[in-house]
C-alpha atoms as a PDB file:
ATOM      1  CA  UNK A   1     -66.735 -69.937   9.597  1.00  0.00           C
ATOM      2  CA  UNK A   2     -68.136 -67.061   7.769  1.00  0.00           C
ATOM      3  CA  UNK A   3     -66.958 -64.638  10.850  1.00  0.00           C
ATOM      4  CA  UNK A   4     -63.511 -66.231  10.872  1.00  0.00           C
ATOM      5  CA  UNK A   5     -62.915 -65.533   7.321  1.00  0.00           C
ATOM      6  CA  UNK A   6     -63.806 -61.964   6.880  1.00  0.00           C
ATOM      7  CA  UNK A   7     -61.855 -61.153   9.949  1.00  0.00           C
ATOM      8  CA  UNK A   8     -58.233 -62.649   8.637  1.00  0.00           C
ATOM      9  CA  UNK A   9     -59.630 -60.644   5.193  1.00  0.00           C
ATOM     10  CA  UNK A  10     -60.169 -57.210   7.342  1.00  0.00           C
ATOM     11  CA  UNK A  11     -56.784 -58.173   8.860  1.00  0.00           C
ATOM     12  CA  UNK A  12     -54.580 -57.913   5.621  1.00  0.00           C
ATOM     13  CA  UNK A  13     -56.286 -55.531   4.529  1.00  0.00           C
ATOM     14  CA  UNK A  14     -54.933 -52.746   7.406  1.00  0.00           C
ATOM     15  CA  UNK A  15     -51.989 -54.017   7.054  1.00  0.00           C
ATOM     16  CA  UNK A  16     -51.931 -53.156   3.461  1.00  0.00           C
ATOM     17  CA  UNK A  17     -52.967 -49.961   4.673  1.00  0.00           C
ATOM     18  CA  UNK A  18     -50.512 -49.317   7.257  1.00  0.00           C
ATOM     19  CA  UNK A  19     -47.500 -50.850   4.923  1.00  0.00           C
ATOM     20  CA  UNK A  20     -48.625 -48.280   2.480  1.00  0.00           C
ATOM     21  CA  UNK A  21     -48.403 -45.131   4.796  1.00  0.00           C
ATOM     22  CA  UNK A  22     -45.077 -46.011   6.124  1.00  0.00           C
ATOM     23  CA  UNK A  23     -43.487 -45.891   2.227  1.00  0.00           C
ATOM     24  CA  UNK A  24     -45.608 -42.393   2.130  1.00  0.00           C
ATOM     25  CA  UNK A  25     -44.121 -41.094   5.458  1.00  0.00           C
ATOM     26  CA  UNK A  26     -40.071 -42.242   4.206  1.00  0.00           C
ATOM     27  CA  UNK A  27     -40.803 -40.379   0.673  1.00  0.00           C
ATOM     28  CA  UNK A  28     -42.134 -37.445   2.101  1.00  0.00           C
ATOM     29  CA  UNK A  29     -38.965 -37.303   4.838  1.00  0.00           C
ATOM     30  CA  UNK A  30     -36.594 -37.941   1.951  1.00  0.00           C
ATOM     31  CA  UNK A  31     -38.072 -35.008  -0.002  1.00  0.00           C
ATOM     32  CA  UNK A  32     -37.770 -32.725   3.249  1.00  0.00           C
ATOM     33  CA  UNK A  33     -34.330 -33.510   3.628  1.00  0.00           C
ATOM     34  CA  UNK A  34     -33.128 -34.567   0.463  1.00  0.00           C
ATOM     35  CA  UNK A  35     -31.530 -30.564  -0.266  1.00  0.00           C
ATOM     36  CA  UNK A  36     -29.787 -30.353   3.237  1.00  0.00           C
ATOM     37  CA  UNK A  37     -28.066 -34.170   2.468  1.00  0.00           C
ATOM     38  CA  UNK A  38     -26.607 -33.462  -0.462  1.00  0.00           C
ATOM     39  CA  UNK A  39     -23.520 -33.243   0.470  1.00  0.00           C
ATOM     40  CA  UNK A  40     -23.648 -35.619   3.690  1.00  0.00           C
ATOM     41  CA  UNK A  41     -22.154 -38.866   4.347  1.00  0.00           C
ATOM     42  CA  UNK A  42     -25.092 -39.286   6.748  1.00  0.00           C
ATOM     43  CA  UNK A  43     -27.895 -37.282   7.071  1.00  0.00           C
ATOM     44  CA  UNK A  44     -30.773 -37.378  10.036  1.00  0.00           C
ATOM     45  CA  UNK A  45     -34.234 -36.304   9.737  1.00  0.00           C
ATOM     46  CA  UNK A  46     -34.014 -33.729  12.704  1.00  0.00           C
ATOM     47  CA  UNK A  47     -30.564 -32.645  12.596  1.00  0.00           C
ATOM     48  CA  UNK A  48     -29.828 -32.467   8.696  1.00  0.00           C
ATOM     49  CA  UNK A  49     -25.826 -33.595   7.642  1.00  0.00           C
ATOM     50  CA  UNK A  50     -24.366 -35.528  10.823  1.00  0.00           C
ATOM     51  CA  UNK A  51     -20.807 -36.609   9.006  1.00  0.00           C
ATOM     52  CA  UNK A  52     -19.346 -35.384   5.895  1.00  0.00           C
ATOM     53  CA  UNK A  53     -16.773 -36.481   3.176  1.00  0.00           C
ATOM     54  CA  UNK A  54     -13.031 -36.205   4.113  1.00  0.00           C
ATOM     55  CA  UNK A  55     -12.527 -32.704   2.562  1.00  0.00           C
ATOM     56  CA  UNK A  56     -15.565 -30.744   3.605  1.00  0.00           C
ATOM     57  CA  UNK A  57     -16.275 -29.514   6.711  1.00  0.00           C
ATOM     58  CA  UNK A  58     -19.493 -29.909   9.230  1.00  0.00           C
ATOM     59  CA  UNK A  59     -21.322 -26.609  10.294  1.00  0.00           C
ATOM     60  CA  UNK A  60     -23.865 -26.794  12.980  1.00  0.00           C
ATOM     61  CA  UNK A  61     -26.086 -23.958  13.466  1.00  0.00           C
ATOM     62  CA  UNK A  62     -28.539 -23.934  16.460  1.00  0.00           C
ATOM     63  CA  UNK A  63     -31.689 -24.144  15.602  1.00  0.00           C
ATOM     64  CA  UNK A  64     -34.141 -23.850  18.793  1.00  0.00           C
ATOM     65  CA  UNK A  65     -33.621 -26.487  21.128  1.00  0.00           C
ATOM     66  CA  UNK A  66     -31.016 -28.305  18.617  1.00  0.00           C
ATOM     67  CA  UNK A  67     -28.554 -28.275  15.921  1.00  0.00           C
ATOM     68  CA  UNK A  68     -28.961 -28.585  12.373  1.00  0.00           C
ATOM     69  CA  UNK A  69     -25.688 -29.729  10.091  1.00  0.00           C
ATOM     70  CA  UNK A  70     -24.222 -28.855   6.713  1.00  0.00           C
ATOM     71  CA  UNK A  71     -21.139 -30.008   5.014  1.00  0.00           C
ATOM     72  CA  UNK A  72     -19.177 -26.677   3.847  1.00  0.00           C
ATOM     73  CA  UNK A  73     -16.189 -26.755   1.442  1.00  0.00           C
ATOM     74  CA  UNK A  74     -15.435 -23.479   3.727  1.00  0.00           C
ATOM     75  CA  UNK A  75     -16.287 -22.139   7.003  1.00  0.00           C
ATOM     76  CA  UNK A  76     -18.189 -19.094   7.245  1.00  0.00           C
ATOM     77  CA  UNK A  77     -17.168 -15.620   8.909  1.00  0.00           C
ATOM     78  CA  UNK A  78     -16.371 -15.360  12.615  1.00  0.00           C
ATOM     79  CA  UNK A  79     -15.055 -19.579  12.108  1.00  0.00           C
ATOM     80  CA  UNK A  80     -12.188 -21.579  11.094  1.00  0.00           C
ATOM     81  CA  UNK A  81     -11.672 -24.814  10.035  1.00  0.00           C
ATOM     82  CA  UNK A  82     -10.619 -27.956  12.748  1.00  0.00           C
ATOM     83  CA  UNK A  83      -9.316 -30.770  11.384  1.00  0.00           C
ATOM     84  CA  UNK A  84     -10.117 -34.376  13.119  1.00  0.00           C
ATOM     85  CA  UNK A  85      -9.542 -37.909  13.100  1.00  0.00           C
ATOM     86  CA  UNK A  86     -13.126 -38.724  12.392  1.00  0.00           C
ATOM     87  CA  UNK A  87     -15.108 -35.630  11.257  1.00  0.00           C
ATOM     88  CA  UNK A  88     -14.260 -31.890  10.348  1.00  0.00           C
ATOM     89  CA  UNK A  89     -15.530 -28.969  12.051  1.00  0.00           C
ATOM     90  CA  UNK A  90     -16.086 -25.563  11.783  1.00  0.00           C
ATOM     91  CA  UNK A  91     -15.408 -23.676  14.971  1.00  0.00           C
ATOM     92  CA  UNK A  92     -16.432 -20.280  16.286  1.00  0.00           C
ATOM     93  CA  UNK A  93     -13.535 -17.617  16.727  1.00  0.00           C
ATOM     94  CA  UNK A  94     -13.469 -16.579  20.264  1.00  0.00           C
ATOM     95  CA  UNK A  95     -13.488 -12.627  19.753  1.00  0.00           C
ATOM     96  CA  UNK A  96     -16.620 -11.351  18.760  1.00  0.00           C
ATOM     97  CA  UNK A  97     -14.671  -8.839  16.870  1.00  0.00           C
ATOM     98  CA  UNK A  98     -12.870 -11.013  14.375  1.00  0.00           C
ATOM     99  CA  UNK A  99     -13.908 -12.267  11.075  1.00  0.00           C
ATOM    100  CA  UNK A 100     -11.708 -14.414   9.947  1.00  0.00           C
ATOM    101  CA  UNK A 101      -9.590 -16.760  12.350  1.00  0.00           C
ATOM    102  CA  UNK A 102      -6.592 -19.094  12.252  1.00  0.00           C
ATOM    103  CA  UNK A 103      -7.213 -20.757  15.659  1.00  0.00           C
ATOM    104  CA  UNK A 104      -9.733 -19.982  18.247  1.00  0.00           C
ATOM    105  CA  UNK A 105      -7.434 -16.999  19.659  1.00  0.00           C
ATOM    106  CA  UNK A 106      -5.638 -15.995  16.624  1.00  0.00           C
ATOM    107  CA  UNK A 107      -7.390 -14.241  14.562  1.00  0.00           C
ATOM    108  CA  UNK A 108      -6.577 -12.835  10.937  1.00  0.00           C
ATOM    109  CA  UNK A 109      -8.925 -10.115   9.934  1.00  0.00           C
ATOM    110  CA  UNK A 110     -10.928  -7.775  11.858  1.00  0.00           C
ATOM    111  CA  UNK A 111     -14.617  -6.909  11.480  1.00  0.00           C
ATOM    112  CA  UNK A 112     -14.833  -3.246   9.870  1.00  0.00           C
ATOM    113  CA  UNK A 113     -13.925  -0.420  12.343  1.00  0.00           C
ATOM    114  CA  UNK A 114     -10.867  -2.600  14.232  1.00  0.00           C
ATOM    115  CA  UNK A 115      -7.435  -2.792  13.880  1.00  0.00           C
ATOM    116  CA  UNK A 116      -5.077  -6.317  13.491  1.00  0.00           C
ATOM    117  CA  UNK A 117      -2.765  -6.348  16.018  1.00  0.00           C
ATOM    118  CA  UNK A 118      -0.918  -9.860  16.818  1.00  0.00           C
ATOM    119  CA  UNK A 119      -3.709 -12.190  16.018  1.00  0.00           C
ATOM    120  CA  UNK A 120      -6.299  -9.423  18.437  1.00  0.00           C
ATOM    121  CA  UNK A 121      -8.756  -6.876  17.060  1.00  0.00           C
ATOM    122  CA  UNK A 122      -8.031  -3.515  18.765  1.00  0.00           C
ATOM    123  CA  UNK A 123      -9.724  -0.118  18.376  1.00  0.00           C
ATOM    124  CA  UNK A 124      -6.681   1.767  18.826  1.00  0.00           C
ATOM    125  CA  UNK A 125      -3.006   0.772  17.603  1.00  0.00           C
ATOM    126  CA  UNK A 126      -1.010   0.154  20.543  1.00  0.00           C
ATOM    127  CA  UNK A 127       2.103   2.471  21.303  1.00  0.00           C
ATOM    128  CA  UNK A 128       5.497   1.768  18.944  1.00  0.00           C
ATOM    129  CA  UNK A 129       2.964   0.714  15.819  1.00  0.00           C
ATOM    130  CA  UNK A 130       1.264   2.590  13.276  1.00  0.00           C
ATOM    131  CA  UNK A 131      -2.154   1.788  11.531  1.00  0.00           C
ATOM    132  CA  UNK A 132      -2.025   1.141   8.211  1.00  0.00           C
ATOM    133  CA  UNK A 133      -5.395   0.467   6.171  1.00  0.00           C
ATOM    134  CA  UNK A 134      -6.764  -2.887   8.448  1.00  0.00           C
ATOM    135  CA  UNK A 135      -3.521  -3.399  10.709  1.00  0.00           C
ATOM    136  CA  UNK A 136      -1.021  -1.854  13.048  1.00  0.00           C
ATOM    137  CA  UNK A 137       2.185  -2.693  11.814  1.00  0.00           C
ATOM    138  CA  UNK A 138       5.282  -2.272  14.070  1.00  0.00           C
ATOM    139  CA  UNK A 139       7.649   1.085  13.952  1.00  0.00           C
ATOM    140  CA  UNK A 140       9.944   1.608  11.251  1.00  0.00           C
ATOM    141  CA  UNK A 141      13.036   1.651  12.739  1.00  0.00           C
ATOM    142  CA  UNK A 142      15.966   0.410  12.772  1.00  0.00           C
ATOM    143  CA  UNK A 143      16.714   2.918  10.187  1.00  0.00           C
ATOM    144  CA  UNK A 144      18.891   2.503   6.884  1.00  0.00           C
ATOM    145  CA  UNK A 145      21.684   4.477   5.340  1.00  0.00           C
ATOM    146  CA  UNK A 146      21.139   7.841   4.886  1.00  0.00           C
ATOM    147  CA  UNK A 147      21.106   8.820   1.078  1.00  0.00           C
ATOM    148  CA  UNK A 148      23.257  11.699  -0.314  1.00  0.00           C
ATOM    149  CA  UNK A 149      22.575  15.030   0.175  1.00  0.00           C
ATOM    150  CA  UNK A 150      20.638  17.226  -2.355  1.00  0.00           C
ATOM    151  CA  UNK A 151      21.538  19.683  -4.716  1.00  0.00           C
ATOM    152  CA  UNK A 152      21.334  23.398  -2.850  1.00  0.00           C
ATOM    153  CA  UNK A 153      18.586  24.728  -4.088  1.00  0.00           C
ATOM    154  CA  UNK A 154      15.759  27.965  -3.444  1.00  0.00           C
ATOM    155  CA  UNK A 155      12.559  28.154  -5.234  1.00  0.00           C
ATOM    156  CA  UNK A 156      13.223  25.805  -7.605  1.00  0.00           C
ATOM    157  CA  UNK A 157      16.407  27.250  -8.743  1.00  0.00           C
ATOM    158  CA  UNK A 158      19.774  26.302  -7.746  1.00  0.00           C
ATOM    159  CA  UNK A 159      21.781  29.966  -7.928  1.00  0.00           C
ATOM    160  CA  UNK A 160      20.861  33.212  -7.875  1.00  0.00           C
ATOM    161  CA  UNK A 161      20.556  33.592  -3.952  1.00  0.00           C
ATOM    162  CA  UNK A 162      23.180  33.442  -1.069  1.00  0.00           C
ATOM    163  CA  UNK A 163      21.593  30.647   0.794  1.00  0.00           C
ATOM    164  CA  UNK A 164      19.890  27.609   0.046  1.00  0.00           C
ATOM    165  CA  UNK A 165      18.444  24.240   1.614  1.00  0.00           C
ATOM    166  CA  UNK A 166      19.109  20.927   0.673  1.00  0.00           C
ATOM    167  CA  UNK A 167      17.990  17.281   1.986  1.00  0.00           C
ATOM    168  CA  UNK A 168      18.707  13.737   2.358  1.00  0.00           C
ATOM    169  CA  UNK A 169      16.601  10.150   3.187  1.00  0.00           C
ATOM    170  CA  UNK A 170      16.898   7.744   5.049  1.00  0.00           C
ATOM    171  CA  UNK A 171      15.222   4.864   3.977  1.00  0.00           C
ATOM    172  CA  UNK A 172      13.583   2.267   6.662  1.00  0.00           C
ATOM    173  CA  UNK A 173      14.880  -1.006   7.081  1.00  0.00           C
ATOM    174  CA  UNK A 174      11.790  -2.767   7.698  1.00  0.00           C
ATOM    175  CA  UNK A 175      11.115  -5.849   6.040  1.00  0.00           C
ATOM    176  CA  UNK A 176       8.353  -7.989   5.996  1.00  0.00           C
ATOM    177  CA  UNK A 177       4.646  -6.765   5.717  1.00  0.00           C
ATOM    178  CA  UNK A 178       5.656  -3.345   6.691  1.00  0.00           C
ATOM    179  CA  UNK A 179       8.232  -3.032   3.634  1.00  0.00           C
ATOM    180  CA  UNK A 180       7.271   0.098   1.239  1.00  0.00           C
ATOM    181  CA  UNK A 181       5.091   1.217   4.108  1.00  0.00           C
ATOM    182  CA  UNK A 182       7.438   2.913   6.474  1.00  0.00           C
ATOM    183  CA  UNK A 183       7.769   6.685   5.748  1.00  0.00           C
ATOM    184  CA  UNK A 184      10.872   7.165   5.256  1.00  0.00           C
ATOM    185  CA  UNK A 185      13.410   9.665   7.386  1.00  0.00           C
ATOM    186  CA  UNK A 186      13.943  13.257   5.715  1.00  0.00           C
ATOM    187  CA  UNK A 187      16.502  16.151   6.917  1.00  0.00           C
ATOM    188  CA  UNK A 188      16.809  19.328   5.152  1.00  0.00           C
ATOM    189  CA  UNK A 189      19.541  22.039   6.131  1.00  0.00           C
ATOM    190  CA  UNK A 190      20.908  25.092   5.290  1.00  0.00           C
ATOM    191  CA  UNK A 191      23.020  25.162   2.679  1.00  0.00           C
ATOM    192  CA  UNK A 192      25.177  28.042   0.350  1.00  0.00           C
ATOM    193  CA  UNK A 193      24.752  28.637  -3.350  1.00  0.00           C
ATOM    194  CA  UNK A 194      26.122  30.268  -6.083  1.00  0.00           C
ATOM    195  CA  UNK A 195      25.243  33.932  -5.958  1.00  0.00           C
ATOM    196  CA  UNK A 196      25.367  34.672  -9.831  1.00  0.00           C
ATOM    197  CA  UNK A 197      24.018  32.301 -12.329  1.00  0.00           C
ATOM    198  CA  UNK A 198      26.729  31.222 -15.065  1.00  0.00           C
ATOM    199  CA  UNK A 199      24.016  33.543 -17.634  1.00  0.00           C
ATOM    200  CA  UNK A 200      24.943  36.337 -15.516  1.00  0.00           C
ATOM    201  CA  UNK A 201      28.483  35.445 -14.591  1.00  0.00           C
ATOM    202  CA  UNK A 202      28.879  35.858 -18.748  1.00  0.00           C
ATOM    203  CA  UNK A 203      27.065  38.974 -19.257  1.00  0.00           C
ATOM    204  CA  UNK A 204      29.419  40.311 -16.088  1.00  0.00           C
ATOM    205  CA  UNK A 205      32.825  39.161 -17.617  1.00  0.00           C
ATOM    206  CA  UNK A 206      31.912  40.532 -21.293  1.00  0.00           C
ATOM    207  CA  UNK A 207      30.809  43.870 -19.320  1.00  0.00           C
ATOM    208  CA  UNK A 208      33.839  44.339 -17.681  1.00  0.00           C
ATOM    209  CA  UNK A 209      35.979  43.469 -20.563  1.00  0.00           C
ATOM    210  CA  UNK A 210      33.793  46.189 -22.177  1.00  0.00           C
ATOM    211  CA  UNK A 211      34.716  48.592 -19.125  1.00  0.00           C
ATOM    212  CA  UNK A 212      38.671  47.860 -19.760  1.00  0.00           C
ATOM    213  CA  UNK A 213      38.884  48.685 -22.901  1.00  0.00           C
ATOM    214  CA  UNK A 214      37.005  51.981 -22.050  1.00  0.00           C
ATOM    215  CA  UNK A 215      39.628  52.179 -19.082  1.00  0.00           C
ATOM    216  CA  UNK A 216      42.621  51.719 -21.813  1.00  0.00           C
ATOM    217  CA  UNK A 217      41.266  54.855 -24.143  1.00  0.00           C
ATOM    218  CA  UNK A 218      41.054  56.747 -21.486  1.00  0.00           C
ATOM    219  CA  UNK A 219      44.532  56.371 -20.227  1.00  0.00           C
ATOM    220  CA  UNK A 220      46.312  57.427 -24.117  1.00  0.00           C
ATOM    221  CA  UNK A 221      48.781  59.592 -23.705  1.00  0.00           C
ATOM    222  CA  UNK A 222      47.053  61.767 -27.417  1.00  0.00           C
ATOM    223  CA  UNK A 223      45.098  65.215 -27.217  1.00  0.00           C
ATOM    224  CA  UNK A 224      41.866  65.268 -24.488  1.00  0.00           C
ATOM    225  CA  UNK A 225      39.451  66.646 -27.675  1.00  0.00           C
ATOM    226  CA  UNK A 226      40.572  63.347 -29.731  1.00  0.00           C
ATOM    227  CA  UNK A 227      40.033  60.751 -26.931  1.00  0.00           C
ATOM    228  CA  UNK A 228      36.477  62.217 -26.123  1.00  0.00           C
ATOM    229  CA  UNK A 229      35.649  61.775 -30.374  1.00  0.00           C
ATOM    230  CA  UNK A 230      37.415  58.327 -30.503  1.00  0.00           C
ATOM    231  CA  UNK A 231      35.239  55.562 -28.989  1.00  0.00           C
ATOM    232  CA  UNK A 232      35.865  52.513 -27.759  1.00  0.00           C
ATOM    233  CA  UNK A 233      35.088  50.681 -30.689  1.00  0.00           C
ATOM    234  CA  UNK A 234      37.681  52.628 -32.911  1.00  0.00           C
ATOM    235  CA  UNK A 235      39.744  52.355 -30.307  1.00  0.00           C
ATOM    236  CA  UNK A 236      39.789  47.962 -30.754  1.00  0.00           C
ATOM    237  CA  UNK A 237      39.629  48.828 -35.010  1.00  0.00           C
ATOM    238  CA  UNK A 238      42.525  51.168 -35.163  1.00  0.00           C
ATOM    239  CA  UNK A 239      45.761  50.701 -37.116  1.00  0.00           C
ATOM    240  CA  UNK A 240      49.207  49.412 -35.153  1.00  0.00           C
ATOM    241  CA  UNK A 241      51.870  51.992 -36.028  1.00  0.00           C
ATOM    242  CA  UNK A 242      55.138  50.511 -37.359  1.00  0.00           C
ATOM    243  CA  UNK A 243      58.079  51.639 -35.017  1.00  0.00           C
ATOM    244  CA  UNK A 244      60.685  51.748 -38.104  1.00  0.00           C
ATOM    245  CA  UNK A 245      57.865  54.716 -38.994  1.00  0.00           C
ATOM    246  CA  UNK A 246      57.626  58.246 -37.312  1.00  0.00           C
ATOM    247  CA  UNK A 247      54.684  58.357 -35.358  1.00  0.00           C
ATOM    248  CA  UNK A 248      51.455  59.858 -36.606  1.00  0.00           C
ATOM    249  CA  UNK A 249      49.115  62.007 -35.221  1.00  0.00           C
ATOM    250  CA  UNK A 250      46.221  59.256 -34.896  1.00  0.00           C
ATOM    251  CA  UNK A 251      45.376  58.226 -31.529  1.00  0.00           C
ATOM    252  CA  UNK A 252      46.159  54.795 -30.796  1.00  0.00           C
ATOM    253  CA  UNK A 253      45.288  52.530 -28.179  1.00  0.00           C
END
């Protein structure tokens, strides 16, 4: 009787025991996981977040032999985001060379030291494209309207010399991305200027007016020795004879 008792008392006893290291073992897998579930809808053990809320995303990395989840509001470089009925993914880009990815083969920006071309990462911009800073963007033509031509200029100035050079644009047509990019078109030719500056066409005109009325003194009909004394200053100051009155013997011009 004795026997019988203490054995259904040893009995309850282990299972007190064993009840009390199964709460242990859940608490201490709750705390081990508890960071990595945050953001889960359902969370395992072994394999961290295993479905996410409707707007996040589920990332599995490999880890080992398996896969370990996280929800991600984002998908992280060299992935994009795939939308399902049931559960969001992030999937890998197939290139190893892109960094950002619209679809699995389209990408939309290229690790450092590659060119966007098309949705592919090239080293070299194919022929009938230019790079410009991460892309290659497609040639600038068809070209625009040409713009006027320039003033004639040389050396800054715009007379003074026989010949000149002047220019015009043409401005690219491009639109899109590659609008503002496009150099645009520039021709220069040969052009004729004004030999004498206006200053100098002045100084020229008031120099030969100068010269004529030296000219006029010279031609006076009066004595040689009072022409050479009269200059052509007096000549311009001096006195109109009246023609009712005999004429004097001052030289007039």
């Amino acid at each position: 009787m004795h026997l019988q008792l203490f054995a259904i008392v040893m009995s309850l006893f282990c299972e007190v025991i064993r009840m009390g290291s199964g709460v242990t073992q859940k608490q201490s897998a709750h705390k081990e996981t508890s960071e990595d579930c945050q953001s889960c809808l359902e969370c395992s053990r072994d394999n961290g977040c295993v479905r996410c809320p409707e707007r996040l995303f589920l990332f599995l990395q490999r880890k080992g032999m398996s896969h370990h989840g996280t929800c991600l509001h984002s998908c992280p470089a060299g992935h994009f985001g795939q939308r399902g009925r049931d559960v969001n993914r992030c999937m890998k880009c197939r290139s190893l060379d892109c960094e950002q990815c619209f679809s699995r083969d389209f990408c939309t920006k290229c690790k450092p030291g590659f060119k966007l071309y098309r949705g592919k990462c090239l080293i070299h911009c194919p022929e009938g494209t230019f790079a410009h800073q991460t892309d290659c963007l497609e040639d600038c033509s068809p070209p625009g309207e040409w713009s006027e031509w320039s003033v004639c200029t040389r050396d800054g100035a715009t007379c003074g010399f026989r010949w000149g050079k002047q220019t015009r644009v043409q401005e690219s047509s491009q639109s899109g991305r590659a609008a503002g990019v496009c150099p645009p078109q520039r021709e220069t030719q040969r052009c004729r200027m004004k030999k004498k500056c206006p200053a100098e066409e002045r100084l020229e005109k008031e120099d030969l007016e100068e010269r004529r009325r030296e000219n006029e003194c010279d031609s006076s009909p009066e004595p040689a020795q009072l022409r050479q004394q009269q200059t052509p200053a007096e000549c311009s100051e001096a006195p109109e004879s009246d023609p009712a009155e005999p004429p004097e013997l001052t030289p007039v011009c």
